[in-house]
Protein backbone atom coordinates (compact mmCIF):
# COMPACT_ATOMS: atom_id res chain seq x y z
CA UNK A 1 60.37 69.63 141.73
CA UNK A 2 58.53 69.16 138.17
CA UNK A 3 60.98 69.21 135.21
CA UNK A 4 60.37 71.90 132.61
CA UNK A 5 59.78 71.19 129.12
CA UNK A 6 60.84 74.08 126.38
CA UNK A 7 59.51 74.11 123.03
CA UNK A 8 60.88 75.45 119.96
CA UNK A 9 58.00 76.03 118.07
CA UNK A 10 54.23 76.70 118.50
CA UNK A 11 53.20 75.69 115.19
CA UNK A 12 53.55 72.26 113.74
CA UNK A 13 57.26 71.27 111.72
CA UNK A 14 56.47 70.15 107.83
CA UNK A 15 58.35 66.93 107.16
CA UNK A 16 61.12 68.56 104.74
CA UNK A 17 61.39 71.34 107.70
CA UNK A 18 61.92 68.59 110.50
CA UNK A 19 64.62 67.10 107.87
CA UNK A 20 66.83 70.33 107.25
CA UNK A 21 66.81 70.93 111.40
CA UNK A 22 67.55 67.34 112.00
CA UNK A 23 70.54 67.24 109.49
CA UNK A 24 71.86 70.93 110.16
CA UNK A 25 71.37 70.66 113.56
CA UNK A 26 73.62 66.95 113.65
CA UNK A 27 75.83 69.15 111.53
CA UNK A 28 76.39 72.06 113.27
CA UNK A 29 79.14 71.10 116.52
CA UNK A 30 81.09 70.14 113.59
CA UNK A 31 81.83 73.70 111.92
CA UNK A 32 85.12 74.95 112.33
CA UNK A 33 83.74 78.79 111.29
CA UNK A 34 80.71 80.83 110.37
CA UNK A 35 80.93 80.28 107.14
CA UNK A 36 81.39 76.52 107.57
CA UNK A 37 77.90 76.91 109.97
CA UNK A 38 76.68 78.27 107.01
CA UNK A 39 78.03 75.65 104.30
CA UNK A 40 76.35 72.93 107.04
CA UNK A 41 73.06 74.67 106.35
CA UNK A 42 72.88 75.30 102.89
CA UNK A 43 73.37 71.25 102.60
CA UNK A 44 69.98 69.94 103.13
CA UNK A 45 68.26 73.09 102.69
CA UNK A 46 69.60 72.55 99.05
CA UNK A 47 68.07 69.25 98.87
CA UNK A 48 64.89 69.87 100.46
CA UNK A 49 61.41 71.57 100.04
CA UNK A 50 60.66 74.41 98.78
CA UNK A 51 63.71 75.88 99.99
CA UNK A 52 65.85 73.54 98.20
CA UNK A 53 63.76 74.38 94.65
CA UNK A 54 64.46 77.78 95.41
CA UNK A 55 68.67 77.64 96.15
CA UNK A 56 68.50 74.83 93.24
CA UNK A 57 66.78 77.72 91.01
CA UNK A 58 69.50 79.74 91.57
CA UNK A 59 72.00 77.06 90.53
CA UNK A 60 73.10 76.69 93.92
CA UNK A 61 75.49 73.76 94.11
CA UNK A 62 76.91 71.26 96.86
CA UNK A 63 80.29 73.16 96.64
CA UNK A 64 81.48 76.96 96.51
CA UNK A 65 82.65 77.91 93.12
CA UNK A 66 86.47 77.92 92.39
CA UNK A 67 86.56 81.82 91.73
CA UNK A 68 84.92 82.66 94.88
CA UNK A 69 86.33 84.47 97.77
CA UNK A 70 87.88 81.99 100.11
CA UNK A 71 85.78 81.48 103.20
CA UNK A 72 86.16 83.53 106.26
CA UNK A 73 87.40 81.48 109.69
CA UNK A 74 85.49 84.20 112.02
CA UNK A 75 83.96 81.80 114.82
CA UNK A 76 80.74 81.38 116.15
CA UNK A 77 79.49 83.57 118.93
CA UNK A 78 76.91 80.79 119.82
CA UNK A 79 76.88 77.27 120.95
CA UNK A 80 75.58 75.06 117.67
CA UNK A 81 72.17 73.89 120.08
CA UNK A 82 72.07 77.73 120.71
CA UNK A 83 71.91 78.39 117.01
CA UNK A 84 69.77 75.53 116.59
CA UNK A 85 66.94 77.14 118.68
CA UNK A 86 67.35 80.74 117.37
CA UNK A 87 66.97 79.73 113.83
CA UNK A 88 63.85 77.53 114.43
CA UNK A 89 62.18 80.20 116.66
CA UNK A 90 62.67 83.11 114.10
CA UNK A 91 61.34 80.39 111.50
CA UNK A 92 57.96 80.23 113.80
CA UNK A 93 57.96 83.64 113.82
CA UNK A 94 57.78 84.17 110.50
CA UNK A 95 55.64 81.18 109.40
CA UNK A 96 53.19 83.06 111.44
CA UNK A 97 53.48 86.22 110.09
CA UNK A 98 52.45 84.68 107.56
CA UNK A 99 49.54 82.86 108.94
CA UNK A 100 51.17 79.62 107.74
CA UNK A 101 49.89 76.52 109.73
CA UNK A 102 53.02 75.31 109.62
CA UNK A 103 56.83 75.95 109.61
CA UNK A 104 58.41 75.42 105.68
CA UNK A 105 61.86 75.25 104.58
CA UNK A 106 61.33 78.61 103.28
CA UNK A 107 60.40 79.93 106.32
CA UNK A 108 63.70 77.97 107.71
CA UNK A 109 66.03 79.68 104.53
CA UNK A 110 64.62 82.75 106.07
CA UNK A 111 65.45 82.59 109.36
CA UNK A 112 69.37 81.25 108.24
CA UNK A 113 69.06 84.44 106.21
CA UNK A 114 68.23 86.65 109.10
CA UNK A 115 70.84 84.93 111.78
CA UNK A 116 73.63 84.95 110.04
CA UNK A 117 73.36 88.50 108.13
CA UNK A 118 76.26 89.52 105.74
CA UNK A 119 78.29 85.90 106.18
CA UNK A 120 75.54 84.67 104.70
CA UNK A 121 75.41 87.00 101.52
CA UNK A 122 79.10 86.31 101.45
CA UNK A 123 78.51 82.30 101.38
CA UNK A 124 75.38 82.49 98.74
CA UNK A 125 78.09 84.84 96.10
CA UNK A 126 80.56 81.73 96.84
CA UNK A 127 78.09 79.66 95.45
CA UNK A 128 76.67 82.24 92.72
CA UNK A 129 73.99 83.76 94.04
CA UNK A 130 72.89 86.90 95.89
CA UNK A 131 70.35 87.47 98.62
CA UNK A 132 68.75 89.80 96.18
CA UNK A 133 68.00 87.13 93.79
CA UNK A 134 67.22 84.34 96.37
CA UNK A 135 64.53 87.31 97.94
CA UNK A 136 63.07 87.40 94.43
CA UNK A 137 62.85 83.64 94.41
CA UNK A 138 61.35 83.08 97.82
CA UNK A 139 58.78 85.73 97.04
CA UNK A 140 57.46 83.75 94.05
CA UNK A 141 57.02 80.80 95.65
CA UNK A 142 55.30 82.62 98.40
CA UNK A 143 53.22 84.35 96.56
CA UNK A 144 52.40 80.89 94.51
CA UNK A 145 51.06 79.16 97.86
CA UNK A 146 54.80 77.34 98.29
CA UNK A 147 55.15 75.55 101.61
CA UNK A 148 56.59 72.48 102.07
């Protein structure tokens, strides 16, 4: 019987995207909670790409702001490899949608965006920002020809 292979993505990984899955995905069986899931991806999505111009933009630190709303301990419905695959399909996804050749940070910050929903507006006010203003900011550098 011939073993089957699964892949991810149809469209070729940009080095800064390959980086941010690498890391998060290491990351990820370590989070205690959605929010820490979400903590574990803002990390090197921070650091890298377009992505990480864009959080950086916002003033989007390595840790949550003293005044903010303590984080939630609401666990994850899916298995971290689970998550893993689900964010970088729904980053294809929209890398094509785009007709992007390949898959961007941005189009990664996007797909965290999308997966984790309200927990992740929560996480982004923790660290002063809103998905408002990030929207705004991934826009421009859309519009600009950003891809990483």
């Amino acid at each position: 019987m011939a073993a089957r292979t699964f892949s991810m993505t149809s469209l070729s990984l940009s080095r800064d995207a390959v980086t941010v899955l690498g890391l998060a995905g290491t990351a990820l069986p370590y989070a205690s909670s959605v929010d820490d899931e979400i903590e574990r991806w803002l990390r090197p999505l921070r650091l890298y790409g377009e992505a990480g111009a864009a959080l950086q933009g916002l003033g989007v630190g390595e840790a949550r702001n003293q005044e903010s709303k303590p984080p939630q301990s609401k666990t994850s419905d899916t298995a971290p490899s689970e998550t893993l695959h689900v964010v970088t399909t729904e980053a294809t996804r929209i890398a094509a949608e785009r007709g992007a050749a390949t898959v961007g940070t941005l189009d990664v910050l996007r797909a965290v965006m999308e997966h984790y929903g309200a927990d992740f507006e929560r996480a982004l006010e923790g660290h002063s920002g809103t998905s408002a203003e990030l929207s705004e900011q991934l826009a421009a550098r859309t519009a600009s020809g950003g891809s990483d």
